[in-house]
N, C-alpha and C. Protein backbone atom coordinates (compact mmCIF):
# COMPACT_ATOMS: atom_id res chain seq x y z
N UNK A 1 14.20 -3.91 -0.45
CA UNK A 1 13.74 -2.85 -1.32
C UNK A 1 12.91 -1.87 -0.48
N UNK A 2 13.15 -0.52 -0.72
CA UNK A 2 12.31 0.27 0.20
C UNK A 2 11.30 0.89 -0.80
N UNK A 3 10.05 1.41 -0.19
CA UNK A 3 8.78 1.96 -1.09
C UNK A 3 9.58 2.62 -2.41
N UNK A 4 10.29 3.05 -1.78
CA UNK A 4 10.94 4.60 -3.03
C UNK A 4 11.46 3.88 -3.89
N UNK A 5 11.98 2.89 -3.82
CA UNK A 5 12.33 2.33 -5.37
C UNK A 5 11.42 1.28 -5.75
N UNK A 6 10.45 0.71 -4.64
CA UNK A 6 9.03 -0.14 -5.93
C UNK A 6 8.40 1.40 -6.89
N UNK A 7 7.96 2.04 -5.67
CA UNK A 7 7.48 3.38 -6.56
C UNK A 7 7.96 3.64 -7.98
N UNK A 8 9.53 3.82 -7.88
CA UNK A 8 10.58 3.99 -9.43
C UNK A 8 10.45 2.85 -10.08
N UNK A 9 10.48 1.87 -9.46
CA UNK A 9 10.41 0.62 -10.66
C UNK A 9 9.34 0.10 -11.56
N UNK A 10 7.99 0.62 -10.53
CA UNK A 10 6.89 0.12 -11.60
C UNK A 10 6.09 1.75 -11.59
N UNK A 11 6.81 2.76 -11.54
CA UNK A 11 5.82 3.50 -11.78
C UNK A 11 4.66 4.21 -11.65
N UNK A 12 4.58 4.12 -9.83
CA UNK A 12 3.75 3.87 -9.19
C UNK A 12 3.58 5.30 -8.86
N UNK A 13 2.18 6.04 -8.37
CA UNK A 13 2.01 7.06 -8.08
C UNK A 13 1.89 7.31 -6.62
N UNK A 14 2.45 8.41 -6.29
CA UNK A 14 2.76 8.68 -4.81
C UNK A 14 1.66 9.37 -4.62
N UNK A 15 0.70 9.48 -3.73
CA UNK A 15 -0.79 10.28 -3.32
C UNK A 15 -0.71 11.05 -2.37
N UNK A 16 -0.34 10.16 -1.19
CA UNK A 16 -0.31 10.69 0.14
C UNK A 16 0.83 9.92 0.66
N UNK A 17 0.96 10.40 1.89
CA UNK A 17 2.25 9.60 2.81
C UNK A 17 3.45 9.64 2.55
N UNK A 18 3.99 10.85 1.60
CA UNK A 18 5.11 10.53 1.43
C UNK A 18 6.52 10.40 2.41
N UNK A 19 6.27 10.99 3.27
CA UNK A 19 7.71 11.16 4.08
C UNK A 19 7.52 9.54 4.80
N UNK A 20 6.91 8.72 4.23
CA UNK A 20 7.49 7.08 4.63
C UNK A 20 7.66 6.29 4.07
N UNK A 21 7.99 6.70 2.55
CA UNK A 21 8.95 6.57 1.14
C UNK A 21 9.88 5.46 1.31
N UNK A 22 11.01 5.67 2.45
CA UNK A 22 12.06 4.94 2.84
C UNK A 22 11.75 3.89 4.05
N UNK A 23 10.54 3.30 3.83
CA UNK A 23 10.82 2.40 4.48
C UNK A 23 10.79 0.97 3.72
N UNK A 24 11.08 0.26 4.34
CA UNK A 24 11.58 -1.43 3.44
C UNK A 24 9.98 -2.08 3.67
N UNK A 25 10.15 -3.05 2.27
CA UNK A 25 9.31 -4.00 1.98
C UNK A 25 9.62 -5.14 2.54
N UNK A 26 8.99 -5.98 3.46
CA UNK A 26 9.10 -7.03 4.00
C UNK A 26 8.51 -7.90 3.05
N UNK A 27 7.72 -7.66 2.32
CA UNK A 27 6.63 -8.72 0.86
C UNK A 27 5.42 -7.82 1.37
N UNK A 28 4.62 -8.09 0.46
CA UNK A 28 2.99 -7.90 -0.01
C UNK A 28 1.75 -9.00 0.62
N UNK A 29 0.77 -7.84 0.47
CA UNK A 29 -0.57 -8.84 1.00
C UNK A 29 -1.41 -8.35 -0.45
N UNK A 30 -2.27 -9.10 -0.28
CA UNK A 30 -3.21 -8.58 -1.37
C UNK A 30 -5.09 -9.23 -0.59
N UNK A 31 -5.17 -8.12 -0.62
CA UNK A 31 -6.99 -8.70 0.24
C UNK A 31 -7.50 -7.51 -0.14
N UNK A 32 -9.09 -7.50 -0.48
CA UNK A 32 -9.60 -6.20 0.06
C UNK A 32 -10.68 -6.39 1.28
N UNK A 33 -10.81 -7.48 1.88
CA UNK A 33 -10.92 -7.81 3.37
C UNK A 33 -10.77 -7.63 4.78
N UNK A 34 -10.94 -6.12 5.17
CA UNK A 34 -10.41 -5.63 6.55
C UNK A 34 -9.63 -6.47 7.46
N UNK A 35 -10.82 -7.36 7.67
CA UNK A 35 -10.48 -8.84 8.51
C UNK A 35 -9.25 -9.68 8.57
N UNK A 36 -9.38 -9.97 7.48
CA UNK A 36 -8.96 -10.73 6.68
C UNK A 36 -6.94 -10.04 6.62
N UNK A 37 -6.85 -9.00 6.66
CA UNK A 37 -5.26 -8.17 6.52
C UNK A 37 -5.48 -8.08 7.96
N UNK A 38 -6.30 -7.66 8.90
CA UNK A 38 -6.02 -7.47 10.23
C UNK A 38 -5.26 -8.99 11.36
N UNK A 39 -5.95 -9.98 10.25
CA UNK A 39 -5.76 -11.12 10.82
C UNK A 39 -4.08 -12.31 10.50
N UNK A 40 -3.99 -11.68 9.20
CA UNK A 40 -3.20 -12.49 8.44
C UNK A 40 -1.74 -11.86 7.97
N UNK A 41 -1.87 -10.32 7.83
CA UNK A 41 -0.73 -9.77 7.46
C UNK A 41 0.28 -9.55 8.22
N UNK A 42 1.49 -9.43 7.91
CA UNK A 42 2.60 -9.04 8.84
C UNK A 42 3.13 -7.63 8.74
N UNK A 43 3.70 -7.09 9.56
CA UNK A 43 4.22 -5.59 9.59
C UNK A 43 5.33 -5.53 8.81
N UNK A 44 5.28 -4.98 7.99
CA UNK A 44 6.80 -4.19 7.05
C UNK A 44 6.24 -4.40 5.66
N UNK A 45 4.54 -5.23 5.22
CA UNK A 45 4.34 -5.99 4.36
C UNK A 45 3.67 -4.47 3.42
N UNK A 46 3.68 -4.78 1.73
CA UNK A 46 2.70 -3.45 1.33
C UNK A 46 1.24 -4.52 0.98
N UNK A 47 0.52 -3.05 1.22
CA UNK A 47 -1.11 -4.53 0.91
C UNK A 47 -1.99 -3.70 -0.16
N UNK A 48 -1.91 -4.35 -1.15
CA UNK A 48 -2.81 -4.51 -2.27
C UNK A 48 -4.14 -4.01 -2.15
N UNK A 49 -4.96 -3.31 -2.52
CA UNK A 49 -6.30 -3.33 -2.49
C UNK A 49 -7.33 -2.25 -3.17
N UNK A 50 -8.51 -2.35 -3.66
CA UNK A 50 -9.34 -1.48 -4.00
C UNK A 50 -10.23 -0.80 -2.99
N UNK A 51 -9.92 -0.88 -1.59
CA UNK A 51 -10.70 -0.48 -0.74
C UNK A 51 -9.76 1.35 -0.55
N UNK A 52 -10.90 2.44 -0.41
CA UNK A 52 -9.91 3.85 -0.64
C UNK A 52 -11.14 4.55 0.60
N UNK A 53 -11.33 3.36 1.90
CA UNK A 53 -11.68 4.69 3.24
C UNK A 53 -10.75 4.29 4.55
N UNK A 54 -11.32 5.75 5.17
CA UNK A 54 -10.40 5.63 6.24
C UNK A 54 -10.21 4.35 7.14
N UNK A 55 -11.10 3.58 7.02
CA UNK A 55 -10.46 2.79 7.67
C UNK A 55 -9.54 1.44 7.20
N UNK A 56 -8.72 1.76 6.02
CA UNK A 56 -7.70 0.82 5.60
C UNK A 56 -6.63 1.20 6.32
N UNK A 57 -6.35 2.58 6.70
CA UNK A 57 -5.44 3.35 7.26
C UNK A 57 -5.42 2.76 8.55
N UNK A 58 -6.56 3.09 9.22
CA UNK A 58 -6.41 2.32 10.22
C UNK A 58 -5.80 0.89 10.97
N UNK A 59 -6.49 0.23 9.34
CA UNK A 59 -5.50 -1.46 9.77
C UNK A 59 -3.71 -0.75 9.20
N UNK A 60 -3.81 0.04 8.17
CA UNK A 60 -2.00 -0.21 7.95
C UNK A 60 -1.42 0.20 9.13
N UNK A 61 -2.00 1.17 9.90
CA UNK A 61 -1.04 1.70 11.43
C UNK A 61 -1.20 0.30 12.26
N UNK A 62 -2.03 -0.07 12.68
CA UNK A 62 -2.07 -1.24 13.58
C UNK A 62 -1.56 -2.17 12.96
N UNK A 63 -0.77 -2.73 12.21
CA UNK A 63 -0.41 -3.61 11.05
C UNK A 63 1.44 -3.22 11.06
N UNK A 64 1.26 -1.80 10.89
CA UNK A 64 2.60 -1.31 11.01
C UNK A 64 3.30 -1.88 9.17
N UNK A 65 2.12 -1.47 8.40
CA UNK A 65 2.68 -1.86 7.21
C UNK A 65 3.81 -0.62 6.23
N UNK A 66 3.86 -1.39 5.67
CA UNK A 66 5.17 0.07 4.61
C UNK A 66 4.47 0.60 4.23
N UNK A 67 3.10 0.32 3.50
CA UNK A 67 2.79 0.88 2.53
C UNK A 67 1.23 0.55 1.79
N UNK A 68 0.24 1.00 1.31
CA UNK A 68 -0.94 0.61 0.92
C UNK A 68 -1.09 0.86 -0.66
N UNK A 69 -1.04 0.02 -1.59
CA UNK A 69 -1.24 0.08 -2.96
C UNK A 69 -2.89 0.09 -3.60
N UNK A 70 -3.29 1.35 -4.30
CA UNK A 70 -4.78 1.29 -4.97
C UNK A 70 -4.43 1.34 -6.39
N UNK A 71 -5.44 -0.20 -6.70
CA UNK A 71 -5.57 -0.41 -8.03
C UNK A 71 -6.50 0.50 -8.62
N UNK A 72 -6.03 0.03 -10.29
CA UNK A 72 -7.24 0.49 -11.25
C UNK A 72 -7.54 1.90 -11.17
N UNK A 73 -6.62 2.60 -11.12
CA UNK A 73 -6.22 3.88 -10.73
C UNK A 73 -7.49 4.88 -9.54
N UNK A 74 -7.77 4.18 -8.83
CA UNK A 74 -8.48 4.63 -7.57
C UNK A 74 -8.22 5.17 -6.75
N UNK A 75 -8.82 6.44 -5.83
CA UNK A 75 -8.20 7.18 -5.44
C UNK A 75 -8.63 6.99 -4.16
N UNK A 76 -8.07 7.67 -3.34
CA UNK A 76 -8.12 7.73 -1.44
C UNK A 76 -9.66 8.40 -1.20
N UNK A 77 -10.37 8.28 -0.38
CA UNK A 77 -10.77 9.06 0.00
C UNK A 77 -10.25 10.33 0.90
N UNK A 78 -11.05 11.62 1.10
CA UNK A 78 -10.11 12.55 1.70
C UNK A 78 -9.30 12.39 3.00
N UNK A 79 -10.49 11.73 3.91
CA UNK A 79 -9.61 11.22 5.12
C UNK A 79 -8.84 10.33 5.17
N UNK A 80 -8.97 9.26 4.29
CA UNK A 80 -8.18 8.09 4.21
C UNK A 80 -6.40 8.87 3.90
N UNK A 81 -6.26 9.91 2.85
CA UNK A 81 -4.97 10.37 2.68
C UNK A 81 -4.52 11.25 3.74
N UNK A 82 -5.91 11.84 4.47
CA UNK A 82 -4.78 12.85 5.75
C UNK A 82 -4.41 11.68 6.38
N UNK A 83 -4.85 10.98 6.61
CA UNK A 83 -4.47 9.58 7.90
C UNK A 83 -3.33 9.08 7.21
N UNK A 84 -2.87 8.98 5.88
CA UNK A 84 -2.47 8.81 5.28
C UNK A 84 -0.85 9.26 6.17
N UNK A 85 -1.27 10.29 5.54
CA UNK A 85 -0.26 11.83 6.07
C UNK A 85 0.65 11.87 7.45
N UNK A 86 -0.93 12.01 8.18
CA UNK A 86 -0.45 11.39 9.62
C UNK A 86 0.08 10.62 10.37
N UNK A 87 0.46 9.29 9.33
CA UNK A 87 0.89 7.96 9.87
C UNK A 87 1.91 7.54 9.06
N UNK A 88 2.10 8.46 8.17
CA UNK A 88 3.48 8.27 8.00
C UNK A 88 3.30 6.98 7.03
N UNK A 89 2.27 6.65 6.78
CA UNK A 89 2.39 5.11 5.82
C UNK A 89 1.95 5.75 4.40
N UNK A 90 2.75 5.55 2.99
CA UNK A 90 2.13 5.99 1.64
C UNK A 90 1.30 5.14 1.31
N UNK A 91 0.32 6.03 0.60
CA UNK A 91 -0.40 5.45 -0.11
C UNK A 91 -0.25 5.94 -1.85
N UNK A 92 -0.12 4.17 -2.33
CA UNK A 92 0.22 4.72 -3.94
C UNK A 92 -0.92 4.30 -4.76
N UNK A 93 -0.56 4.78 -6.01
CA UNK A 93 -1.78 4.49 -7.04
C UNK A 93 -1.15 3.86 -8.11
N UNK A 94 -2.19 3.06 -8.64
CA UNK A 94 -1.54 2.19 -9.85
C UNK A 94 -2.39 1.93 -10.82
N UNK A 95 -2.72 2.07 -12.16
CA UNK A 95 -2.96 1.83 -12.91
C UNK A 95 -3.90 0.41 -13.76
N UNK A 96 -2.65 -0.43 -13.07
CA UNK A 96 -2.24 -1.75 -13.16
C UNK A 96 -3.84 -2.62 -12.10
N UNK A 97 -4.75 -4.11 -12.99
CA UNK A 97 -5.38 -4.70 -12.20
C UNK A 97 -5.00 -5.23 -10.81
N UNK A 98 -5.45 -5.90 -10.36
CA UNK A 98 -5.21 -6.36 -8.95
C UNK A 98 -3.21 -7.43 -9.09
N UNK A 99 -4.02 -8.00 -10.12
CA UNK A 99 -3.45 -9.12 -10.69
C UNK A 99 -2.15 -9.18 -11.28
N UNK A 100 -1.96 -8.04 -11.97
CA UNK A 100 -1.09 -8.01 -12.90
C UNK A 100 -0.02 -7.07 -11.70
N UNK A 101 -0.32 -6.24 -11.25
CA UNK A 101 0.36 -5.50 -10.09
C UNK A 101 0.86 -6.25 -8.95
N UNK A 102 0.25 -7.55 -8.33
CA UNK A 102 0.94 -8.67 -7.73
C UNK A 102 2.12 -8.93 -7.86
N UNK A 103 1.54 -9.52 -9.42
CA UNK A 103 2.71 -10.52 -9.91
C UNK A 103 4.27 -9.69 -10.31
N UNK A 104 4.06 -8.14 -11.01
CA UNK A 104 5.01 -7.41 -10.84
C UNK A 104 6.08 -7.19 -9.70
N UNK A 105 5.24 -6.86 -8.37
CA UNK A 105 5.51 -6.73 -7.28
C UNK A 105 6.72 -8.29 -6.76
N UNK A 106 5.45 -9.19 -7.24
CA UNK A 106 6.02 -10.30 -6.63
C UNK A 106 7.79 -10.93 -6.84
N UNK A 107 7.93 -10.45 -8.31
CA UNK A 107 9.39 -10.63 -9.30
C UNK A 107 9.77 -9.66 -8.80
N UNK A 108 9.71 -8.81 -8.25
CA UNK A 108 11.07 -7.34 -8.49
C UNK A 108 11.55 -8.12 -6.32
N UNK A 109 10.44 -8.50 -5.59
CA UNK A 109 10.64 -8.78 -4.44
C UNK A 109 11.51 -10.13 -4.04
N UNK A 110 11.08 -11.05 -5.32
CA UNK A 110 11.90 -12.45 -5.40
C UNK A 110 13.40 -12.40 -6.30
């Protein structure tokens, strides 16, 4: 599955990053733990979180992830979306708790 159709399937809001739309989902992380995703996640993965500064961006480039999901409809900070921009990784917005956006994620991926 590539970003552009989790985006269509649950509805998800596109913020920043779009021109890296088409890239594939390898599965999901869910942390809001810098550390913790720097240490544990794999590249192609989208990662879950309520954290919205620049330096999440930072781990998704070094991470080499698809994609960064903000709950509870939370927004980027400003630099966090140019980096956003710059790196070619989206960042989406969702509505949806931590929890309930997982488990969505988790069925459309299984």
């Amino acid at each position: 599955m590539t970003v552009k159709e989790l985006v269509e399937a649950l509805g998800l809001t596109v913020i920043s990053g779009a021109t890296g739309l088409d890239k594939e989902i390898a599965g999901g992380y869910v942390s809001d733990l810098l550390s913790d995703v720097m240490g544990n996640c794999d590249a192609g993965k989208i990662w879950i979180t309520l954290q919205t500064h620049k330096n999440v961006m930072a781990i998704a480039s070094l991470k080499d992830l698809s994609a960064v999901i903000l709950v509870k409809d939370l927004k980027p900070e400003p630099d966090m979306a140019l980096q956003s921009e710059e790196e070619e990784i989206p960042v989406l917005g969702s509505s949806l708790p931590t929890f309930e956006l997982a488990g969505k994620i988790y069925d459309l991926l299984n």
